[in-house]
C-alpha atoms as a PDB file:
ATOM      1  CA  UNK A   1     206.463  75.921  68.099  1.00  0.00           C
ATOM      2  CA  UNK A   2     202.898  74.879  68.045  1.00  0.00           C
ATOM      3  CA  UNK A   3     202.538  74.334  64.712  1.00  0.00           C
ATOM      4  CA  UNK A   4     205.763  72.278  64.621  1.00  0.00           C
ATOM      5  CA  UNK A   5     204.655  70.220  67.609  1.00  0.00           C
ATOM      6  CA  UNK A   6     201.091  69.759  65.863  1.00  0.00           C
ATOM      7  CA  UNK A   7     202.755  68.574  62.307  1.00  0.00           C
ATOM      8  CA  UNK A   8     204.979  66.471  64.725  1.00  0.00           C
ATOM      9  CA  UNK A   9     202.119  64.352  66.557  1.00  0.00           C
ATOM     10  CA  UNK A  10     199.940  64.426  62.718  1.00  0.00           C
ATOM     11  CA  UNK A  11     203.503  62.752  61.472  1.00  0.00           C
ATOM     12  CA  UNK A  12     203.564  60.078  64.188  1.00  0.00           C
ATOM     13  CA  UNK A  13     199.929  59.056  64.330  1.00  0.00           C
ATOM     14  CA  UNK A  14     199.708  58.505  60.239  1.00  0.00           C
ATOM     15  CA  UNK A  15     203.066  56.695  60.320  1.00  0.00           C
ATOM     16  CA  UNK A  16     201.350  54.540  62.805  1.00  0.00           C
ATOM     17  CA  UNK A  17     198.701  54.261  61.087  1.00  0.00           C
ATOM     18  CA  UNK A  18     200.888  52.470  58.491  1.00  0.00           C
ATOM     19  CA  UNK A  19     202.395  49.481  60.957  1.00  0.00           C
ATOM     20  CA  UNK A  20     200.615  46.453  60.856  1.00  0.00           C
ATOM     21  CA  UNK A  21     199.388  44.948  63.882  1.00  0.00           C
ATOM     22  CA  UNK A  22     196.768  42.390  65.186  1.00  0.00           C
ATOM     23  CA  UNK A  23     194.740  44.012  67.988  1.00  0.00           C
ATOM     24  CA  UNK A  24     192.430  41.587  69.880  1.00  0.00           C
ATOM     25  CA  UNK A  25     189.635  42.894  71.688  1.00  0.00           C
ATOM     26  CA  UNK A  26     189.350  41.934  75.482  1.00  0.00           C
ATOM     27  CA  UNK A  27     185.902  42.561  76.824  1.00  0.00           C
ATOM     28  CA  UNK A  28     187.236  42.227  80.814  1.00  0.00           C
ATOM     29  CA  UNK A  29     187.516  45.414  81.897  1.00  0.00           C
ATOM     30  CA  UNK A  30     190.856  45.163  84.486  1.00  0.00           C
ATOM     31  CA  UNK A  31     192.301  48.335  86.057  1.00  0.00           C
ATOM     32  CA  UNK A  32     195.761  48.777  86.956  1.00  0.00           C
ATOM     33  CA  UNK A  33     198.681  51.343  86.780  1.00  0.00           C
ATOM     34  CA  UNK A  34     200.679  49.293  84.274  1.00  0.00           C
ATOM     35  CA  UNK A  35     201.502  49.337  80.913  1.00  0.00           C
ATOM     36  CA  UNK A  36     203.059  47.000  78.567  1.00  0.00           C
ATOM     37  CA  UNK A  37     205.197  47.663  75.981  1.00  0.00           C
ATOM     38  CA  UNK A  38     206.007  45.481  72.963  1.00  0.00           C
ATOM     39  CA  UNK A  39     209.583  45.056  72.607  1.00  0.00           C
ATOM     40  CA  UNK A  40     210.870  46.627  69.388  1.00  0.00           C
ATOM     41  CA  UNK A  41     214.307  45.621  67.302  1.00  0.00           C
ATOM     42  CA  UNK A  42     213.749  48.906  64.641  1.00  0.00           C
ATOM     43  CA  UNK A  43     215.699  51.753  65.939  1.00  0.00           C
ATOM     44  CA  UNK A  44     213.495  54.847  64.985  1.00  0.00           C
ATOM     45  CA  UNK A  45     215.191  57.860  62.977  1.00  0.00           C
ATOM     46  CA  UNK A  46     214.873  61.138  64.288  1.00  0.00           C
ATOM     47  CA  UNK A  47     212.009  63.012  61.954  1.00  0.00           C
ATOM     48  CA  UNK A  48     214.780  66.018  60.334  1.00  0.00           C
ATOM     49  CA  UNK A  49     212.406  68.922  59.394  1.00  0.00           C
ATOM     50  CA  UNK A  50     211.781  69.678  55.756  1.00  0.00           C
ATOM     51  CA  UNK A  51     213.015  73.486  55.356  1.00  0.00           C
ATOM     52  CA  UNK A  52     211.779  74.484  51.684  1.00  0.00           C
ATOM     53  CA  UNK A  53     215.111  75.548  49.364  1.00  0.00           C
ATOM     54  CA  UNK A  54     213.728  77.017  46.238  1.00  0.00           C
ATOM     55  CA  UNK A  55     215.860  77.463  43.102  1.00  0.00           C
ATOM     56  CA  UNK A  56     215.830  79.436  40.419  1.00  0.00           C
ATOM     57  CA  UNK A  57     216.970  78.087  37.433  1.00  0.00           C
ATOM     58  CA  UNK A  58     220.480  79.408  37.113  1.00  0.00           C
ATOM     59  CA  UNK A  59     220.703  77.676  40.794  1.00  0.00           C
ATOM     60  CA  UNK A  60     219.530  74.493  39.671  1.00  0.00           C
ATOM     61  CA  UNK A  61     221.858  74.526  36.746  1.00  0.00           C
ATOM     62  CA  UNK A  62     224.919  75.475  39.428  1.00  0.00           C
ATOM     63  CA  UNK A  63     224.340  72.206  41.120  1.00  0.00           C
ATOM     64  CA  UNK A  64     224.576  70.401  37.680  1.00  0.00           C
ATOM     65  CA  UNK A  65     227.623  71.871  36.826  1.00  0.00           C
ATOM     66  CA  UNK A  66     230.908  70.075  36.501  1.00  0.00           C
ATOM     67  CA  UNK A  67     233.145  70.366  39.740  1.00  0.00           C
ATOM     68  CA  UNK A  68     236.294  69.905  40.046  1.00  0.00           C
ATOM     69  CA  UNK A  69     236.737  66.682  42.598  1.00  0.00           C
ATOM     70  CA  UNK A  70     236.042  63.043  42.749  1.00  0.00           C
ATOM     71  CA  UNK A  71     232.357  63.240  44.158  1.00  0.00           C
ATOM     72  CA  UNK A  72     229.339  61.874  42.076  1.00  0.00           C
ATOM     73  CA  UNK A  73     226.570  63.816  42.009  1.00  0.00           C
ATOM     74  CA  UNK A  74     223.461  62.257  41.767  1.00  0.00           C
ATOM     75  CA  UNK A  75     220.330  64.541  40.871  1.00  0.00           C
ATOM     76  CA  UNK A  76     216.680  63.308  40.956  1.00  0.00           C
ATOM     77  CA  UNK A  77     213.700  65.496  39.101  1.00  0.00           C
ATOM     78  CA  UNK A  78     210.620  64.205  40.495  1.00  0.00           C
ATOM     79  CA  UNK A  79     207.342  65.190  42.212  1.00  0.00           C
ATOM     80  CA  UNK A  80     205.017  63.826  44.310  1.00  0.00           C
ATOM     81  CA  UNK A  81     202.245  63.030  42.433  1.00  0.00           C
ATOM     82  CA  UNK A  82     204.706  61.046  39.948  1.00  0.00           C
ATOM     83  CA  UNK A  83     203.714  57.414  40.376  1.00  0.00           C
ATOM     84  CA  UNK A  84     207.251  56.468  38.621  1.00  0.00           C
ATOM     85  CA  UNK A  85     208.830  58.487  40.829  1.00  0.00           C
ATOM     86  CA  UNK A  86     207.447  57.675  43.947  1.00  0.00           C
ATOM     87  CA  UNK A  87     207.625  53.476  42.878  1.00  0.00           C
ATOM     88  CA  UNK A  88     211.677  54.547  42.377  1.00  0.00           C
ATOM     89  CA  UNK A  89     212.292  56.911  45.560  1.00  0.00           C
ATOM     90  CA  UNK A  90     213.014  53.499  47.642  1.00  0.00           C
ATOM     91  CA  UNK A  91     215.836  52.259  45.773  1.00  0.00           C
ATOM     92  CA  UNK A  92     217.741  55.901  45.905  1.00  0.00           C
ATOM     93  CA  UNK A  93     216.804  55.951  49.715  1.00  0.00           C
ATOM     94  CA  UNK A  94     218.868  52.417  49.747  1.00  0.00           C
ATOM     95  CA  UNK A  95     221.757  53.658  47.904  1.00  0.00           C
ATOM     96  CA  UNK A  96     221.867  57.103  50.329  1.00  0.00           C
ATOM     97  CA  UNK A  97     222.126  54.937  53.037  1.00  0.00           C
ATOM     98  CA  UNK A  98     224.629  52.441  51.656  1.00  0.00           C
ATOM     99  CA  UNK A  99     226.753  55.072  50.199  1.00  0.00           C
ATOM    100  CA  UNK A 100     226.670  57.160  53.539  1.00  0.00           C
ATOM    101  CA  UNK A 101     230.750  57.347  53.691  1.00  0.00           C
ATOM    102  CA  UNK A 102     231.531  57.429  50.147  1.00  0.00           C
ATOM    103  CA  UNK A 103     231.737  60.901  48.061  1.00  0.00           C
ATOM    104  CA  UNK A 104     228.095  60.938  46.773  1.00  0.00           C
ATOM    105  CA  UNK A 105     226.116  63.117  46.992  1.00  0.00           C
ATOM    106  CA  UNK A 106     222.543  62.421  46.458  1.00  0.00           C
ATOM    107  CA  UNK A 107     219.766  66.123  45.501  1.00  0.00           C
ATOM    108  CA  UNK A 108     216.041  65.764  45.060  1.00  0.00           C
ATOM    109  CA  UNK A 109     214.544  68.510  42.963  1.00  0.00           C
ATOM    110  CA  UNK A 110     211.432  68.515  43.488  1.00  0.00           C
ATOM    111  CA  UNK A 111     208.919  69.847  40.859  1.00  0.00           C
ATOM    112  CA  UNK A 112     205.622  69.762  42.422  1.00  0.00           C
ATOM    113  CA  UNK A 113     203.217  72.835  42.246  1.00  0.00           C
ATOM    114  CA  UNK A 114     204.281  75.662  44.577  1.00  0.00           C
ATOM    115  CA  UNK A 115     200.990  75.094  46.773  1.00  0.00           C
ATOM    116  CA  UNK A 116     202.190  71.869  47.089  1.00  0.00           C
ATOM    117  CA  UNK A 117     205.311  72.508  48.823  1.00  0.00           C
ATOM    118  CA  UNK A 118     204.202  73.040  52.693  1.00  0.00           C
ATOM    119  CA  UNK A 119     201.853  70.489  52.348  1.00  0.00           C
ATOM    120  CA  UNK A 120     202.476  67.411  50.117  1.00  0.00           C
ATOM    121  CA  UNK A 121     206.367  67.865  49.584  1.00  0.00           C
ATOM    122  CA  UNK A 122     207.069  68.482  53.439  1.00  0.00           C
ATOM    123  CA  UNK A 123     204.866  65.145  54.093  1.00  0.00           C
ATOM    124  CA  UNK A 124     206.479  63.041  51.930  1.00  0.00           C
ATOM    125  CA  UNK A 125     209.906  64.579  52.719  1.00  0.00           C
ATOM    126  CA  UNK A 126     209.893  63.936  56.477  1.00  0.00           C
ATOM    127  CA  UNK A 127     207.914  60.671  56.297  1.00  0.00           C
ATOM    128  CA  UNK A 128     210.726  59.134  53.884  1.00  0.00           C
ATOM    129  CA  UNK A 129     213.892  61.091  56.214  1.00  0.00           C
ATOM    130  CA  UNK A 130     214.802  62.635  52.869  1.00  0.00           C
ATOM    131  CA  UNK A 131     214.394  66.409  54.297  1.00  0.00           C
ATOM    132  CA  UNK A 132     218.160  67.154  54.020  1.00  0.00           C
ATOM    133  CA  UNK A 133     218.380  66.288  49.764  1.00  0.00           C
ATOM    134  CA  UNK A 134     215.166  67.764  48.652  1.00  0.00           C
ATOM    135  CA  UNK A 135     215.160  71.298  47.270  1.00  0.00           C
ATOM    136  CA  UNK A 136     212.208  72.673  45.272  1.00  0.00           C
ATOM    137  CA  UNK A 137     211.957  74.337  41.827  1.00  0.00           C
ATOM    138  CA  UNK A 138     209.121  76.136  40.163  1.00  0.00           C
ATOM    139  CA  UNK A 139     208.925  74.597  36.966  1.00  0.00           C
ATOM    140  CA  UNK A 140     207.040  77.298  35.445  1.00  0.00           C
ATOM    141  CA  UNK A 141     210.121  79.568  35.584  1.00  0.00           C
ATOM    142  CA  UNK A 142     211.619  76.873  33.777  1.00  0.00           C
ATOM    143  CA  UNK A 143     212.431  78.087  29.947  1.00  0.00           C
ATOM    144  CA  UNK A 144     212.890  75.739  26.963  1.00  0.00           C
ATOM    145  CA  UNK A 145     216.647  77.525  26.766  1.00  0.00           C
ATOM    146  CA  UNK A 146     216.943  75.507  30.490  1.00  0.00           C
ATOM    147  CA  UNK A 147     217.079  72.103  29.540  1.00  0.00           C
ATOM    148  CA  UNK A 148     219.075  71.892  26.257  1.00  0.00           C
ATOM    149  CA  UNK A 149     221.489  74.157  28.215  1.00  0.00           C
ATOM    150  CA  UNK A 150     221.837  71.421  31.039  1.00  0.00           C
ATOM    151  CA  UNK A 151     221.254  68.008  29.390  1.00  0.00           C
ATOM    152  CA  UNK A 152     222.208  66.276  26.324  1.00  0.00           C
ATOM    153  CA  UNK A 153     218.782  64.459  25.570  1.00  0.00           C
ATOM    154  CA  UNK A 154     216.225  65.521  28.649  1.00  0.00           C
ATOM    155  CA  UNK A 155     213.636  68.105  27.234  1.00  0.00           C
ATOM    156  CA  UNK A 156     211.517  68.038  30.575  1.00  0.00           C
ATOM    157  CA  UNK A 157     209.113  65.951  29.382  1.00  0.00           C
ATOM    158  CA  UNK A 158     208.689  63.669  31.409  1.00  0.00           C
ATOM    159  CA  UNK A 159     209.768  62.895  34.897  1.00  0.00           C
ATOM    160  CA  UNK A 160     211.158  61.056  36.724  1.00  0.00           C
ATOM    161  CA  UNK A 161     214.600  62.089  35.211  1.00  0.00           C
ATOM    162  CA  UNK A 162     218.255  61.341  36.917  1.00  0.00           C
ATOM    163  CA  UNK A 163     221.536  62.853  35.683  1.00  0.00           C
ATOM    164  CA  UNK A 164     224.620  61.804  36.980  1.00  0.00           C
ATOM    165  CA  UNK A 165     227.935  63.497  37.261  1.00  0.00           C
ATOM    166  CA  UNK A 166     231.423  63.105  38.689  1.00  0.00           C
ATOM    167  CA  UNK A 167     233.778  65.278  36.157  1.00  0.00           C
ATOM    168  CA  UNK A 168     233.410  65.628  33.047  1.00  0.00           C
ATOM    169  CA  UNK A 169     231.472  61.979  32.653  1.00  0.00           C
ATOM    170  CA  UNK A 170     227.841  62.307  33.058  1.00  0.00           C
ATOM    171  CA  UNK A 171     225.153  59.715  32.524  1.00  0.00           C
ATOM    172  CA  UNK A 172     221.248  60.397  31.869  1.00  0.00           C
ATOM    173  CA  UNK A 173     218.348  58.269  32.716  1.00  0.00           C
ATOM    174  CA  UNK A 174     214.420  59.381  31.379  1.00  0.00           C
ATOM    175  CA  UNK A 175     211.870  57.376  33.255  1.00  0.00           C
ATOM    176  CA  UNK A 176     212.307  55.045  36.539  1.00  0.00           C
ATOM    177  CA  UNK A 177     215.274  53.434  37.077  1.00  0.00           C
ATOM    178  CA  UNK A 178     214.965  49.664  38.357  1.00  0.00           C
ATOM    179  CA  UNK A 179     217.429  48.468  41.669  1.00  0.00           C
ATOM    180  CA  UNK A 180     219.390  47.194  39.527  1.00  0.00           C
ATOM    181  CA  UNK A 181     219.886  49.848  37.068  1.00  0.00           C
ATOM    182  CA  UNK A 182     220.390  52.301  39.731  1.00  0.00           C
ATOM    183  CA  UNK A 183     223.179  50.128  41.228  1.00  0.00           C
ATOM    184  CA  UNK A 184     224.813  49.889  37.565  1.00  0.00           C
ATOM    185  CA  UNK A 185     225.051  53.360  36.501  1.00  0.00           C
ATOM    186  CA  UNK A 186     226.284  54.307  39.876  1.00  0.00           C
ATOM    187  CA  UNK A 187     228.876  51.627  39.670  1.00  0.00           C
ATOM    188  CA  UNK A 188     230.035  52.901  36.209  1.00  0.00           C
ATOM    189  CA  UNK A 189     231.553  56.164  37.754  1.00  0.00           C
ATOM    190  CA  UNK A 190     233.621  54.041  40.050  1.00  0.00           C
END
């Protein structure tokens, strides 16, 4: 519980750390048993808590499989330390958000180092509110027989890599994906 309420507080002082703000120094020393409060329009998210999922490999290629219903699954391999990655992770936040009631369903699988994971993964996890589509994969106990088995031209060379699927219509993307190229290959499953 400590340790939670610890990472909690850490969490909150570095994401305050991030706000701009104009603080003017008032030499006057005044006393008094008020505080004010600057009026806020953001409504603040609830921090979810990143619970580390590891897969194994046949795992990760059960959530690639085909299914049999009209949802499109949307599958991001990326890792922290991925500049690409980390430039594209705002535009799939933006599409979770405006795709909230429609059957998508957005996975993260992350690919950092496994000493990574309760550190840099759980960060970057709870300070983005993406706790709940992030699981975790040790690429090492990835095989060259994984990727030809799962993808038509990914050879996990390179990251960041999304595949797409609703049915038997999947669509591949090597490298970061733009806004706008995000929007149109989710748009071509519609």
């Amino acid at each position: 519980m400590k340790k939670l309420l610890l990472s909690a507080m850490i969490l909150v002082a570095v994401t305050a750390c991030k706000k701009e703000s104009i603080i003017t120094e008032n030499t006057e020393s005044t006393t008094g048993d008020s505080v004010t409060v600057p009026e806020s329009n953001e409504i603040s998210e609830a921090i979810i808590p990143f619970k580390q999922i590891e897969l194994s490999p046949q795992e990760t290629s059960e959530i690639l499989a085909k299914k049999d219903n009209d949802t499109l699954y949307v599958t991001n391999f990326f890792a922290t330390w991925c500049g690409p990655c980390m430039r594209e992770m705002p535009h799939f936040k933006e599409k979770i958000k405006e795709m909230e009631s429609q059957p998508v369903k957005f996975t993260f699988v992350g690919l950092d180092p496994k000493e990574d994971w309760e550190t840099k993964v759980k960060a970057f996890a709870e300070e983005n509110n993406l706790s709940k589509h992030i699981v975790l994969v040790d690429g090492q106990k990835l095989t060259p027989e994984f990727f030809p088995k799962n993808f038509k031209q990914w050879d996990g060379g390179s990251i960041p890599f999304t595949f797409m699927r609703k049915g038997d219509k999947t669509d591949e993307t090597i490298g970061m994906m733009s806004k706008e190229m995000l929007d149109e290959k989710i748009n071509s499953f519609k």
